[in-house]
N, C-alpha and C. Protein backbone atom coordinates (compact mmCIF):
# COMPACT_ATOMS: atom_id res chain seq x y z
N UNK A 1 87.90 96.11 27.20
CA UNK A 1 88.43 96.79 26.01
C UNK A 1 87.29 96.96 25.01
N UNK A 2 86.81 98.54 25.32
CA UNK A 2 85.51 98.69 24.35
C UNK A 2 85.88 99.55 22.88
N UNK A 3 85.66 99.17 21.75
CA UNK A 3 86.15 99.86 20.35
C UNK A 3 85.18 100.07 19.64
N UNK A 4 85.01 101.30 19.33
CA UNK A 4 84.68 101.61 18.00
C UNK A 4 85.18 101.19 16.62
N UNK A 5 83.93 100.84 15.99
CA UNK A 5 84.70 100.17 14.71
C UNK A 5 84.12 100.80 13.24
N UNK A 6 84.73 101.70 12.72
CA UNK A 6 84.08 102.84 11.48
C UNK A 6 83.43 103.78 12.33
N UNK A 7 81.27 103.50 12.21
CA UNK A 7 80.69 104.53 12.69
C UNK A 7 79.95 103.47 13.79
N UNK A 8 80.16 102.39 13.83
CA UNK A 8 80.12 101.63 15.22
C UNK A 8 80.37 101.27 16.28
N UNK A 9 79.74 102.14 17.28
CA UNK A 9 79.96 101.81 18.74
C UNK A 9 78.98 100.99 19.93
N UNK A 10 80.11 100.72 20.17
CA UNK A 10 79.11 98.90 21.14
C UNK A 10 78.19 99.82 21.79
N UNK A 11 76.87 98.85 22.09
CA UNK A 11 75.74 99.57 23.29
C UNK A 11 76.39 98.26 24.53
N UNK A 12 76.23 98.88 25.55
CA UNK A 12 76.14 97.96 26.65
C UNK A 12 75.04 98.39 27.55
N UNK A 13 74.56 97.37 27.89
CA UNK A 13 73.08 97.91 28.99
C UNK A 13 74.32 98.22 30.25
N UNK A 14 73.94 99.19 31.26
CA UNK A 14 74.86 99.46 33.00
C UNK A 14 74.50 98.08 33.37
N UNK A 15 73.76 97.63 33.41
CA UNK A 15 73.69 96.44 34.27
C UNK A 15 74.74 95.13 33.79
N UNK A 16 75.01 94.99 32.48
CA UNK A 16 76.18 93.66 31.95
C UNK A 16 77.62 94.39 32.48
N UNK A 17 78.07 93.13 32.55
CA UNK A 17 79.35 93.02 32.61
C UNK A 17 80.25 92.62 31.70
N UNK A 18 81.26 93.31 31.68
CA UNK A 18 82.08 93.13 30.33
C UNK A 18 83.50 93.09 31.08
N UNK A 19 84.37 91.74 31.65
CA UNK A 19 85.48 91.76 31.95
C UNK A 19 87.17 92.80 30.91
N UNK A 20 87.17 93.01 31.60
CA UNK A 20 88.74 94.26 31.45
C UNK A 20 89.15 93.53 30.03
N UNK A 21 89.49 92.29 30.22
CA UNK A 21 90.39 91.69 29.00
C UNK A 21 90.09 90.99 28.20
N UNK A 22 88.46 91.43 28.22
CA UNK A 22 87.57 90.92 26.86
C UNK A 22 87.69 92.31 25.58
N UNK A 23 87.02 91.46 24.53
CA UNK A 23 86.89 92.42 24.04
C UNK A 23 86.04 92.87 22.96
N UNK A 24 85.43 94.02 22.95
CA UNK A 24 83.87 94.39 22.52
C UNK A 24 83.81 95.43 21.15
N UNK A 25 83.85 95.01 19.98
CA UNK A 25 84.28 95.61 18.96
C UNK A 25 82.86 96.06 17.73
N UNK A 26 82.50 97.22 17.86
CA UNK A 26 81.65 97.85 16.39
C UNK A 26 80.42 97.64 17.28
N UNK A 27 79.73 96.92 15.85
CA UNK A 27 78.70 96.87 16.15
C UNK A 27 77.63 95.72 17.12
N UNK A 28 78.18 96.12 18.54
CA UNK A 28 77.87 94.57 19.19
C UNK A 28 76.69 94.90 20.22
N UNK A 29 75.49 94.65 20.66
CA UNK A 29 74.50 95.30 21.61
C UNK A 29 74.72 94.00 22.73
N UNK A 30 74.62 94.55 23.52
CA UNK A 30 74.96 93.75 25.14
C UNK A 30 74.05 94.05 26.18
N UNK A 31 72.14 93.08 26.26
CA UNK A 31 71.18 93.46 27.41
C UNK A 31 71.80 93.54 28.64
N UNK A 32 70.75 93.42 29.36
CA UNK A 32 71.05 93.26 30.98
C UNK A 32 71.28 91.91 31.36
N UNK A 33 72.06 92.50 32.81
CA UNK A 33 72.43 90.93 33.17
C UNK A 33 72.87 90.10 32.23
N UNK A 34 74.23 90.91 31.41
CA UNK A 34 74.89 90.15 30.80
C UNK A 34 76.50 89.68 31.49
N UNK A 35 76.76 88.79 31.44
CA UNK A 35 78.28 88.25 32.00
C UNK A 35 79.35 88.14 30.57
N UNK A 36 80.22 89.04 30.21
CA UNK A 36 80.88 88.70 29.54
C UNK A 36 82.37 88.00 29.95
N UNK A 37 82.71 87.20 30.02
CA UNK A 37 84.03 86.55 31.12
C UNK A 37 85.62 87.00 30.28
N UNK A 38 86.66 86.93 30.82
CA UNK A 38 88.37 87.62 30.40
C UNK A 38 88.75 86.62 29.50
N UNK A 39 88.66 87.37 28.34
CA UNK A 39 89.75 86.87 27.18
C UNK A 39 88.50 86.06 26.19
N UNK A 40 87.22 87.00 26.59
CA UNK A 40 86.31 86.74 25.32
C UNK A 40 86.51 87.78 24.22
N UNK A 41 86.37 87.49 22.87
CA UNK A 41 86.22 88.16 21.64
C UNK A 41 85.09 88.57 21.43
N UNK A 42 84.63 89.40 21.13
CA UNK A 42 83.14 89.49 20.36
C UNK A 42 83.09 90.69 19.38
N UNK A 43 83.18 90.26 18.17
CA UNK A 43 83.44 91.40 17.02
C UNK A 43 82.63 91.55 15.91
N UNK A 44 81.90 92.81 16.04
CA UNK A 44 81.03 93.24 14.73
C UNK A 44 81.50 93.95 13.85
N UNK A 45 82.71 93.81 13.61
CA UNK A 45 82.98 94.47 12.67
C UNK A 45 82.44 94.30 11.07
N UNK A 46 82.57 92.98 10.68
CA UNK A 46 82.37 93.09 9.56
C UNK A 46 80.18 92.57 9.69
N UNK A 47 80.05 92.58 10.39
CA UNK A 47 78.15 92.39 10.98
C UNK A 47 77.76 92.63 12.47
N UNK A 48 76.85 92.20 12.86
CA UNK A 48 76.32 92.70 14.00
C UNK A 48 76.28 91.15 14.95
N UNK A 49 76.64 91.87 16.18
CA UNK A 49 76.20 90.87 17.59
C UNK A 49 75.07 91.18 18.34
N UNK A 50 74.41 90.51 18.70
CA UNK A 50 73.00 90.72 19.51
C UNK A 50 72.99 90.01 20.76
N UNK A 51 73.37 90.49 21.86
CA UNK A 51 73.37 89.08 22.74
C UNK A 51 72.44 89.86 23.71
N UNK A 52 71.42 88.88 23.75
CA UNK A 52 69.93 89.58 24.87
C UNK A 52 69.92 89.08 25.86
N UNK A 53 69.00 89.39 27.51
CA UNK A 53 68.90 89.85 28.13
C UNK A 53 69.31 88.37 29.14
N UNK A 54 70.52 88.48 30.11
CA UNK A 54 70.38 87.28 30.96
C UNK A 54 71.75 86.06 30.15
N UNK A 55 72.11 86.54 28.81
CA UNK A 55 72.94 85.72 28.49
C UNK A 55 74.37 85.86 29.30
N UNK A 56 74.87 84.91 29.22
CA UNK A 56 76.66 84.19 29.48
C UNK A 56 77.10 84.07 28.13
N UNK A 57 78.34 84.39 28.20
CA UNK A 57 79.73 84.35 27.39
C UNK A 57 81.03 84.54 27.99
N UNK A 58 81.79 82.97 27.96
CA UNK A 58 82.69 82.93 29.60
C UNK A 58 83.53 83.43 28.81
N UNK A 59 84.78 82.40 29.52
CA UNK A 59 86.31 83.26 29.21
C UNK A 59 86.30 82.28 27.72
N UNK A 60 87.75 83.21 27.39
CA UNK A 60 88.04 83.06 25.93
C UNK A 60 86.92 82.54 24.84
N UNK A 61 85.72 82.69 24.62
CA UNK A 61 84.97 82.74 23.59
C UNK A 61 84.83 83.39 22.64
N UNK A 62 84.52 83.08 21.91
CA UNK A 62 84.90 83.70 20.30
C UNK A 62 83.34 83.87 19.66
N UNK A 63 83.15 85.43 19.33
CA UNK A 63 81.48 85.04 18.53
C UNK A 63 82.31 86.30 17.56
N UNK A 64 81.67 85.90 16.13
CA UNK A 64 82.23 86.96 15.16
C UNK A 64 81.36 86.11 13.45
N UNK A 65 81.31 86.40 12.49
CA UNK A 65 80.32 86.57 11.04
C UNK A 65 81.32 86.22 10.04
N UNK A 66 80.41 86.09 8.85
CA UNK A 66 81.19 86.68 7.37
C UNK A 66 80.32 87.80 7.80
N UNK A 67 80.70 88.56 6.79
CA UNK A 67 80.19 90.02 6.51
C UNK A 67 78.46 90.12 5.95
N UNK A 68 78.44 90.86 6.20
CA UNK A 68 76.81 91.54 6.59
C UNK A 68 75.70 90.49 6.97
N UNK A 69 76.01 89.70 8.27
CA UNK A 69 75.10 89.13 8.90
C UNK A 69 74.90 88.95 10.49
N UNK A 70 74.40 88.79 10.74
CA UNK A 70 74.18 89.04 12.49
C UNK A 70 73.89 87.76 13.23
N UNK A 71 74.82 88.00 13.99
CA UNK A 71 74.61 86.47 15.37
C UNK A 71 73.93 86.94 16.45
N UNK A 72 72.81 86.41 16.76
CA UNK A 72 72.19 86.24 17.90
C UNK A 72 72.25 85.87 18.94
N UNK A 73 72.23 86.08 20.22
CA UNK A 73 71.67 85.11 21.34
C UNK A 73 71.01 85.24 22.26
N UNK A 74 69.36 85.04 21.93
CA UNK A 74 68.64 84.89 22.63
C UNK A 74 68.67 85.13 24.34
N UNK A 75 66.99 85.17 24.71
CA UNK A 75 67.35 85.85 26.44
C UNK A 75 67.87 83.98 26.75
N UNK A 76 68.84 84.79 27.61
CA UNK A 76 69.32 83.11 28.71
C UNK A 76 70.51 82.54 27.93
N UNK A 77 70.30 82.82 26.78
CA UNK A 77 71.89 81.79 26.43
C UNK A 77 72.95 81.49 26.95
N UNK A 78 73.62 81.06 27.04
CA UNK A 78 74.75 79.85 28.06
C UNK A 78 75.71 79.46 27.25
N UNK A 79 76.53 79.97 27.00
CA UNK A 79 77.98 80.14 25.83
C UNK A 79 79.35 79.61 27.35
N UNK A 80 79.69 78.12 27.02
CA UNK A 80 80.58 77.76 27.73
C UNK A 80 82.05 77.93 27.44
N UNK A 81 83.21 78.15 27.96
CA UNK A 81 84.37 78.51 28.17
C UNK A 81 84.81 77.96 26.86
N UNK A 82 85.47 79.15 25.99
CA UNK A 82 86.25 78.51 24.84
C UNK A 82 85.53 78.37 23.78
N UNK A 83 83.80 78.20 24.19
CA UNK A 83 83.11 77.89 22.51
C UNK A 83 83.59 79.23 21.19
N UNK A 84 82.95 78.64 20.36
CA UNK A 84 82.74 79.44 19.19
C UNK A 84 82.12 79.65 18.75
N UNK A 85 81.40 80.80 18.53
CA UNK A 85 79.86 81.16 17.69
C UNK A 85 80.20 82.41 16.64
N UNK A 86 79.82 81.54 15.50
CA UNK A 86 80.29 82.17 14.23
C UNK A 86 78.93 82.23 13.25
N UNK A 87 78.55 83.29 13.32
CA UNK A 87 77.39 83.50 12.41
C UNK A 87 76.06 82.64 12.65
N UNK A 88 76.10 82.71 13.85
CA UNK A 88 74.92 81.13 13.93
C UNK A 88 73.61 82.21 15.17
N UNK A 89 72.52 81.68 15.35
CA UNK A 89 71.84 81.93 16.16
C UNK A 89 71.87 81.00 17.54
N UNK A 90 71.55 81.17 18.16
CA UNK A 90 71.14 80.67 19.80
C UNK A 90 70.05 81.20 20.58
N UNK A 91 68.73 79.91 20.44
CA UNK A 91 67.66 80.37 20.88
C UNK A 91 67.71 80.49 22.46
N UNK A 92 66.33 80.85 22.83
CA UNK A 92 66.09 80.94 24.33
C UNK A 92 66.99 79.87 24.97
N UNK A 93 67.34 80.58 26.21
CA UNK A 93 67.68 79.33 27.08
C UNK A 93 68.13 77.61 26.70
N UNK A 94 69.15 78.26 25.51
CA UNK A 94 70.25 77.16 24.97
C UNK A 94 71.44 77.04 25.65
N UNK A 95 71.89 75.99 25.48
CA UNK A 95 73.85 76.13 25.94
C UNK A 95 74.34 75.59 25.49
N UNK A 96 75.58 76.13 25.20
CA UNK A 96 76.40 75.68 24.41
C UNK A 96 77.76 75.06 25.15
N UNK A 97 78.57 73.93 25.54
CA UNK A 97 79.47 73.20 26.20
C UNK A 97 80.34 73.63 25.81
N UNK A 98 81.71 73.77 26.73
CA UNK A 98 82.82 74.08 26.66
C UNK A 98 83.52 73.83 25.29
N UNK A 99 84.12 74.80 24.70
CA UNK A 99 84.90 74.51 23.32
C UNK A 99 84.21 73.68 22.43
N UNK A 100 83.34 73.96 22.10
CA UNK A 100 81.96 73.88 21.01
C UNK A 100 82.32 74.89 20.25
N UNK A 101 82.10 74.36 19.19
CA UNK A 101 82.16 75.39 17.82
C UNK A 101 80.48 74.81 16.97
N UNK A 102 79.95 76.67 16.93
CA UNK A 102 78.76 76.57 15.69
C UNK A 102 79.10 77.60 14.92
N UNK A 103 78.40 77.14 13.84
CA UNK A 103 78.87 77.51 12.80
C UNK A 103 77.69 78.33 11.98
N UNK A 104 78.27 78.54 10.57
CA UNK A 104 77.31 79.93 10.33
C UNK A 104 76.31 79.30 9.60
N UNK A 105 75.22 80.01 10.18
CA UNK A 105 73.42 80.03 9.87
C UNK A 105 72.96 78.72 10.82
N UNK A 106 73.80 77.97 11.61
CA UNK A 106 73.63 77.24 12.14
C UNK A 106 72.36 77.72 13.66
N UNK A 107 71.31 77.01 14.09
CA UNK A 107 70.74 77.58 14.63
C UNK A 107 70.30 76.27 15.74
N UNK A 108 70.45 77.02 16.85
CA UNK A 108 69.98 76.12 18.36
C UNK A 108 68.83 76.54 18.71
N UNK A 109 68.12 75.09 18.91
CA UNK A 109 66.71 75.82 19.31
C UNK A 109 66.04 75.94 20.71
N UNK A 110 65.58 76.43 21.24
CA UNK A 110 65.51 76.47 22.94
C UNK A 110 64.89 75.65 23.80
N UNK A 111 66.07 76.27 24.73
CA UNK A 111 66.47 74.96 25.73
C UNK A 111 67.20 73.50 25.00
N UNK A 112 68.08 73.86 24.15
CA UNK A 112 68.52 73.19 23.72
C UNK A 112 70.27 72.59 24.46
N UNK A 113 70.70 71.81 24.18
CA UNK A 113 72.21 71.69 24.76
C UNK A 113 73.13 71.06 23.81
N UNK A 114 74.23 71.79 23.71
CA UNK A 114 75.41 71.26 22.71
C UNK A 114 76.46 70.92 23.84
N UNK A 115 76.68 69.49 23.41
CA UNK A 115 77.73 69.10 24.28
C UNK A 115 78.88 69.70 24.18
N UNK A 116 80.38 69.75 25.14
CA UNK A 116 81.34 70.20 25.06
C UNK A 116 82.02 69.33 24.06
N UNK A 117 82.83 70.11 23.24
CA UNK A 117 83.76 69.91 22.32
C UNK A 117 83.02 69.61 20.66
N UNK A 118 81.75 69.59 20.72
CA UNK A 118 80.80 69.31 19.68
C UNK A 118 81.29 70.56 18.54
N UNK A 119 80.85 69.75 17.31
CA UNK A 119 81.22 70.87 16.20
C UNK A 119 79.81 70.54 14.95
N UNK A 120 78.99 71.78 15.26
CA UNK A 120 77.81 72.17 14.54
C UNK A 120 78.16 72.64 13.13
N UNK A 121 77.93 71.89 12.33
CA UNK A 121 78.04 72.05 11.04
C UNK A 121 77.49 73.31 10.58
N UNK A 122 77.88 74.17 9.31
CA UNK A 122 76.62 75.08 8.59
C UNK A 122 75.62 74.71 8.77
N UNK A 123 74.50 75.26 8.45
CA UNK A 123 73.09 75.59 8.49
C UNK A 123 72.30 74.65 9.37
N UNK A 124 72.82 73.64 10.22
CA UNK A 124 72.43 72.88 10.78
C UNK A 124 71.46 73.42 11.82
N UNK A 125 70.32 72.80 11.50
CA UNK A 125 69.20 73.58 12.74
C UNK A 125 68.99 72.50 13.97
N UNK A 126 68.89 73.05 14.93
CA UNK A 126 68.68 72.12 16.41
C UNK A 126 67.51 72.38 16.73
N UNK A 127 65.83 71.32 16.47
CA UNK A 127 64.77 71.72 17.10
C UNK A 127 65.09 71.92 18.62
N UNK A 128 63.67 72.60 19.02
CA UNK A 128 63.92 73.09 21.05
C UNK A 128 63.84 71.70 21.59
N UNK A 129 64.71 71.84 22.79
CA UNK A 129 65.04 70.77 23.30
C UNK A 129 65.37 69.55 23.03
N UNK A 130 66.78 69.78 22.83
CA UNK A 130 67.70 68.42 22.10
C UNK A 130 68.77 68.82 22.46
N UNK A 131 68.99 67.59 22.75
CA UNK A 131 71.06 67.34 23.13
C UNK A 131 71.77 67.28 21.91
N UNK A 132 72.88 67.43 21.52
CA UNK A 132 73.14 67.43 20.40
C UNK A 132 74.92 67.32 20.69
N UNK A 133 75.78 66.22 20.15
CA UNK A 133 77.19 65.83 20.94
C UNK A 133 78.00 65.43 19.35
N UNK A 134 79.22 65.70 19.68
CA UNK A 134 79.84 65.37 18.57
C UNK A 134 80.75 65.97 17.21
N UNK A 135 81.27 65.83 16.29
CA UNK A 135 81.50 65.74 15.25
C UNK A 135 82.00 64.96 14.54
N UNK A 136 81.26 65.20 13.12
CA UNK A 136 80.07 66.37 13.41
C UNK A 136 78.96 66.30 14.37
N UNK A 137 78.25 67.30 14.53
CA UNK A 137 77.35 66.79 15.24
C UNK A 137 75.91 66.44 15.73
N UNK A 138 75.48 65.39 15.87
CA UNK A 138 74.61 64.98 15.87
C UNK A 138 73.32 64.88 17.39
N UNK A 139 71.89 64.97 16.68
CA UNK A 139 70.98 65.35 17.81
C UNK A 139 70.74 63.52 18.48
N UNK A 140 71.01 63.37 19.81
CA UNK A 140 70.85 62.40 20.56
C UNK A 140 69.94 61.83 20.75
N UNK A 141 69.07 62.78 21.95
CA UNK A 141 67.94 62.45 22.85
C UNK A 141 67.33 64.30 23.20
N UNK A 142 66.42 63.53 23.49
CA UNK A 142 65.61 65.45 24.19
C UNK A 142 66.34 65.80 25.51
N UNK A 143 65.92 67.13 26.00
CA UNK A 143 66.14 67.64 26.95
C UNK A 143 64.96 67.77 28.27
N UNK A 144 65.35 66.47 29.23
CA UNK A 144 64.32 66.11 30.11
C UNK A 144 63.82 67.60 30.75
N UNK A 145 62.64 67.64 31.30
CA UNK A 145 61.87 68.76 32.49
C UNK A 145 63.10 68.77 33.26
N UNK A 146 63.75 67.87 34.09
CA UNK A 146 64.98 68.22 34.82
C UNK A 146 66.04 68.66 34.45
N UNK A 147 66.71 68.17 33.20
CA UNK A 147 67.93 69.18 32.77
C UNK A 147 67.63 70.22 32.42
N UNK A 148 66.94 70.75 32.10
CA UNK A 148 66.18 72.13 31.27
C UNK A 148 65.86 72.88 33.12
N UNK A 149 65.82 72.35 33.89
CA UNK A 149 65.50 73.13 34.80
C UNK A 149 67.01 73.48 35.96
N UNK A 150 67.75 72.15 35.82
CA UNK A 150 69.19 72.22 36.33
C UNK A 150 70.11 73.58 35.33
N UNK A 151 69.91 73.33 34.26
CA UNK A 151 70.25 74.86 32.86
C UNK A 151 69.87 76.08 33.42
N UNK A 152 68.51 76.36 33.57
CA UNK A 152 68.31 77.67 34.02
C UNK A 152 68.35 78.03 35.39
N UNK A 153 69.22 76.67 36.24
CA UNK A 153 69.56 77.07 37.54
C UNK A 153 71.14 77.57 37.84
N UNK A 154 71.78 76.53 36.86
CA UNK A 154 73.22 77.16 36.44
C UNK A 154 73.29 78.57 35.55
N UNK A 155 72.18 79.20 34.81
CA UNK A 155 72.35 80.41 34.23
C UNK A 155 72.12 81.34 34.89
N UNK A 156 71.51 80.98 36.29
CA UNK A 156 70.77 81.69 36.68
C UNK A 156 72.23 82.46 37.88
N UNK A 157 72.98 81.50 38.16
CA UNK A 157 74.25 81.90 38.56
C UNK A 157 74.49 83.16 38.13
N UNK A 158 75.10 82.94 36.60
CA UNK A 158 75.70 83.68 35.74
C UNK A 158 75.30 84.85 36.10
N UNK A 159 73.45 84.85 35.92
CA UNK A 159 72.56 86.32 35.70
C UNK A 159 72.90 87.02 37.11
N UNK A 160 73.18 86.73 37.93
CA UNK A 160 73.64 87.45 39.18
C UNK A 160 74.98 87.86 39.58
N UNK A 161 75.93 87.12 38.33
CA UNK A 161 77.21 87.47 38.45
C UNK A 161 78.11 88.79 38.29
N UNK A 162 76.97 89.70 36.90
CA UNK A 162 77.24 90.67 36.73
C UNK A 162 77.34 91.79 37.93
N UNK A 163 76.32 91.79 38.37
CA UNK A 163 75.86 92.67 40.07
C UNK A 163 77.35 92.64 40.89
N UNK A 164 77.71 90.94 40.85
CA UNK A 164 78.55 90.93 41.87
C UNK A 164 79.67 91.45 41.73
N UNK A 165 80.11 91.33 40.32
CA UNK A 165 81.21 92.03 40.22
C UNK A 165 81.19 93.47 39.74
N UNK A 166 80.16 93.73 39.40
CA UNK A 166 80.58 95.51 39.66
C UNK A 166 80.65 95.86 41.06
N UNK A 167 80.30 95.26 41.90
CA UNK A 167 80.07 95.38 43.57
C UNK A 167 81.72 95.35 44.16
N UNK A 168 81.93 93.90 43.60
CA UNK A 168 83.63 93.39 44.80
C UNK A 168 84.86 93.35 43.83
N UNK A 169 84.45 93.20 42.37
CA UNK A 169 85.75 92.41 41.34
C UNK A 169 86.60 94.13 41.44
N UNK A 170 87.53 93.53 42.11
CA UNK A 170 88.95 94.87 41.64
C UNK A 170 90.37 94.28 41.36
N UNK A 171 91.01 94.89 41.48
CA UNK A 171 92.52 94.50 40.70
C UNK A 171 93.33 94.87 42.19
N UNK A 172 94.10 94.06 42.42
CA UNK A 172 94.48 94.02 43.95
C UNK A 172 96.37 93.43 43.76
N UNK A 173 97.14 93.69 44.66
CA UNK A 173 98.20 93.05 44.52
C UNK A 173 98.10 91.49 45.21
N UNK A 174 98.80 90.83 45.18
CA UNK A 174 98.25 89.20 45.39
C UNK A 174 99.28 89.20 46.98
N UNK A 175 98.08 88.51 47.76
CA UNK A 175 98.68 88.11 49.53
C UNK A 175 100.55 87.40 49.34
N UNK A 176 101.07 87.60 49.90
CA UNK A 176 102.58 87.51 49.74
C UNK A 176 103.06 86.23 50.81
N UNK A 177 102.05 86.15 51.42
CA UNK A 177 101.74 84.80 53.08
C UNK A 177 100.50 84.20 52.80
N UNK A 178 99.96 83.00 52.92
CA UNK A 178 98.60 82.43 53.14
C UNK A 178 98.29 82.87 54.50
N UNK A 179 96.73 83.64 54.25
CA UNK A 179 95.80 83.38 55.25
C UNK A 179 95.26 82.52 56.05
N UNK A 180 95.81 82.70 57.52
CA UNK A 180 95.05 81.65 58.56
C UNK A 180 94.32 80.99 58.34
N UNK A 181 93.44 81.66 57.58
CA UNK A 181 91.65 81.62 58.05
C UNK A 181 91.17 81.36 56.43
N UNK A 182 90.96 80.65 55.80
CA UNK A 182 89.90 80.55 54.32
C UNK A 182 88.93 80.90 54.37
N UNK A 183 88.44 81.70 53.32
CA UNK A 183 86.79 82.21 52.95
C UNK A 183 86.11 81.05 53.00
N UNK A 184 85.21 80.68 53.24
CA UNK A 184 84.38 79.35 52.94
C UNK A 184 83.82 79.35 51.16
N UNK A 185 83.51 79.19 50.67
CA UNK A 185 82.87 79.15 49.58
C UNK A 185 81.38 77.90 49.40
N UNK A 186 80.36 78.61 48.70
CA UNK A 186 79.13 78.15 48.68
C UNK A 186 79.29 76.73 48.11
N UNK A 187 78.96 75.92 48.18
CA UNK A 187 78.25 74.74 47.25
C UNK A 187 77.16 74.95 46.79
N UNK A 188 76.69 75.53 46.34
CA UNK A 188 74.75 75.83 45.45
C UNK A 188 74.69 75.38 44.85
N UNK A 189 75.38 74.46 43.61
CA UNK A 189 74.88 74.25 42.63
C UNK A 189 76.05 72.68 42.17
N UNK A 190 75.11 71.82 41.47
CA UNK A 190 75.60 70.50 41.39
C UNK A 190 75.90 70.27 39.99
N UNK A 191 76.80 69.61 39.88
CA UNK A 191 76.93 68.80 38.46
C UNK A 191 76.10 67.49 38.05
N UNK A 192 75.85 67.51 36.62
CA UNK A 192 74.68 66.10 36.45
C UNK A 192 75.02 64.99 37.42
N UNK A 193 76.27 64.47 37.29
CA UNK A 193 76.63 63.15 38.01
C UNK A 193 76.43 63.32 39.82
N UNK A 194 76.72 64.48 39.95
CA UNK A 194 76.31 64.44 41.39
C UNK A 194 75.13 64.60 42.00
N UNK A 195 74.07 65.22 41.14
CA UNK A 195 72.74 65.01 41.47
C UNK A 195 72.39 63.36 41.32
N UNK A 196 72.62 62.96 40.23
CA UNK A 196 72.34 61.31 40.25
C UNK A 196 72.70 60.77 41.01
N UNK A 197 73.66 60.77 41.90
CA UNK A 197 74.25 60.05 43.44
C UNK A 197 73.59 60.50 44.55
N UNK A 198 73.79 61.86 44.43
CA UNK A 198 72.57 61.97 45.75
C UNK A 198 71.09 61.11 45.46
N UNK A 199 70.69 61.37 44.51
CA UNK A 199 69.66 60.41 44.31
C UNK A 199 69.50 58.93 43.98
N UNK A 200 70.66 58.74 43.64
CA UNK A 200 71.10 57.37 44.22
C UNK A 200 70.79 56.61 45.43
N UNK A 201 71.72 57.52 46.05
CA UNK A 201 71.81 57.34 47.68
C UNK A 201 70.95 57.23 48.49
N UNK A 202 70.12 57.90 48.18
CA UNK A 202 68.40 58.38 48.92
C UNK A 202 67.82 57.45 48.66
N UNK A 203 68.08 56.63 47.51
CA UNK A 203 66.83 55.44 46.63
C UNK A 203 67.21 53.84 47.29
């Protein structure tokens, strides 16, 4: 659901994806290899959205201003299911955890990580690479060479997701019998705790 808003109309690069039951309002610019996921908001109406090249914004996320200021997000950003980004920036290759709320002028700095459910105060700045959990919320510990590299292996998902679904995603009536036979589905990619067990295990 793409809108014009006054004399503002969204740019989308061909290459992002913008799910059916999101929705993309005024003045909002959308790079490549963008994933926007169903039942995200993103509204410029009363300012501008910038989301650059390689970013995620899953389902139901919310990014929107006070009036006449612009939210950013950097190449790579990582906006998890449900967050909120309200007038705030998001540097390089940040992420933001599930149902996280930041807030305005609030700024993440790259490769940074906001835990899920964390709530970023105003103007609160996050130097690069820092965990940051809580509310309010507060910076922890840094962001090891390995999580910072597990981040841009999970974004890196995302950045290929767009492709796929302009390729296979259609609107279909739903099987009425289970199939014999199951698709297999990949395992590629691990969660923190399960990399630590495999490496556990090995040790």
């Amino acid at each position: 659901m793409i809108y014009q808003f006054k004399k503002h109309i969204p740019y989308i690069h061909p290459t992002a994806f913008v799910h059916q039951t999101a929705s993309v309002i005024g003045n909002v610019e959308i790079g490549k290899n963008v994933y926007i996921g169903p039942g995200a908001a993103i509204r410029g109406d009363w300012g501008k959205v910038v989301i650059e090249d390689g970013c995620n914004v899953q389902e139901n996320c919310t990014i929107h201003m006070f009036p006449g200021t612009t939210v950013l997000l950097k190449k790579g950003a990582h906006v998890g299911h449900g967050a909120i980004i309200h007038g705030a920036t998001l540097m390089e290759n940040c992420l933001v955890g599930m149902n996280a709320v930041i807030m305005d002028y609030a700024v993440i700095g790259k490769e940074s990580i906001v835990g899920a459910l964390a709530f970023v105060k105003e103007k609160f700045e996050v130097p690069p690479r820092k965990i940051v959990v809580g509310n309010p919320a507060k910076i922890v510990k840094d962001v090891t060479d390995e999580m910072a590299a597990w981040k841009i292996e999970g974004t890196g998902l995302y950045q290929k997701l767009p492709k796929e679904c302009h390729q296979s995603l259609k609107e279909v009536e739903p099987l009425r019998s289970k199939p014999k036979f199951e698709v297999p589905q990949t395992k590629n990619y691990f969660t923190r705790s399960e990399i630590k067990n495999k490496t556990n295990q090995k040790s």
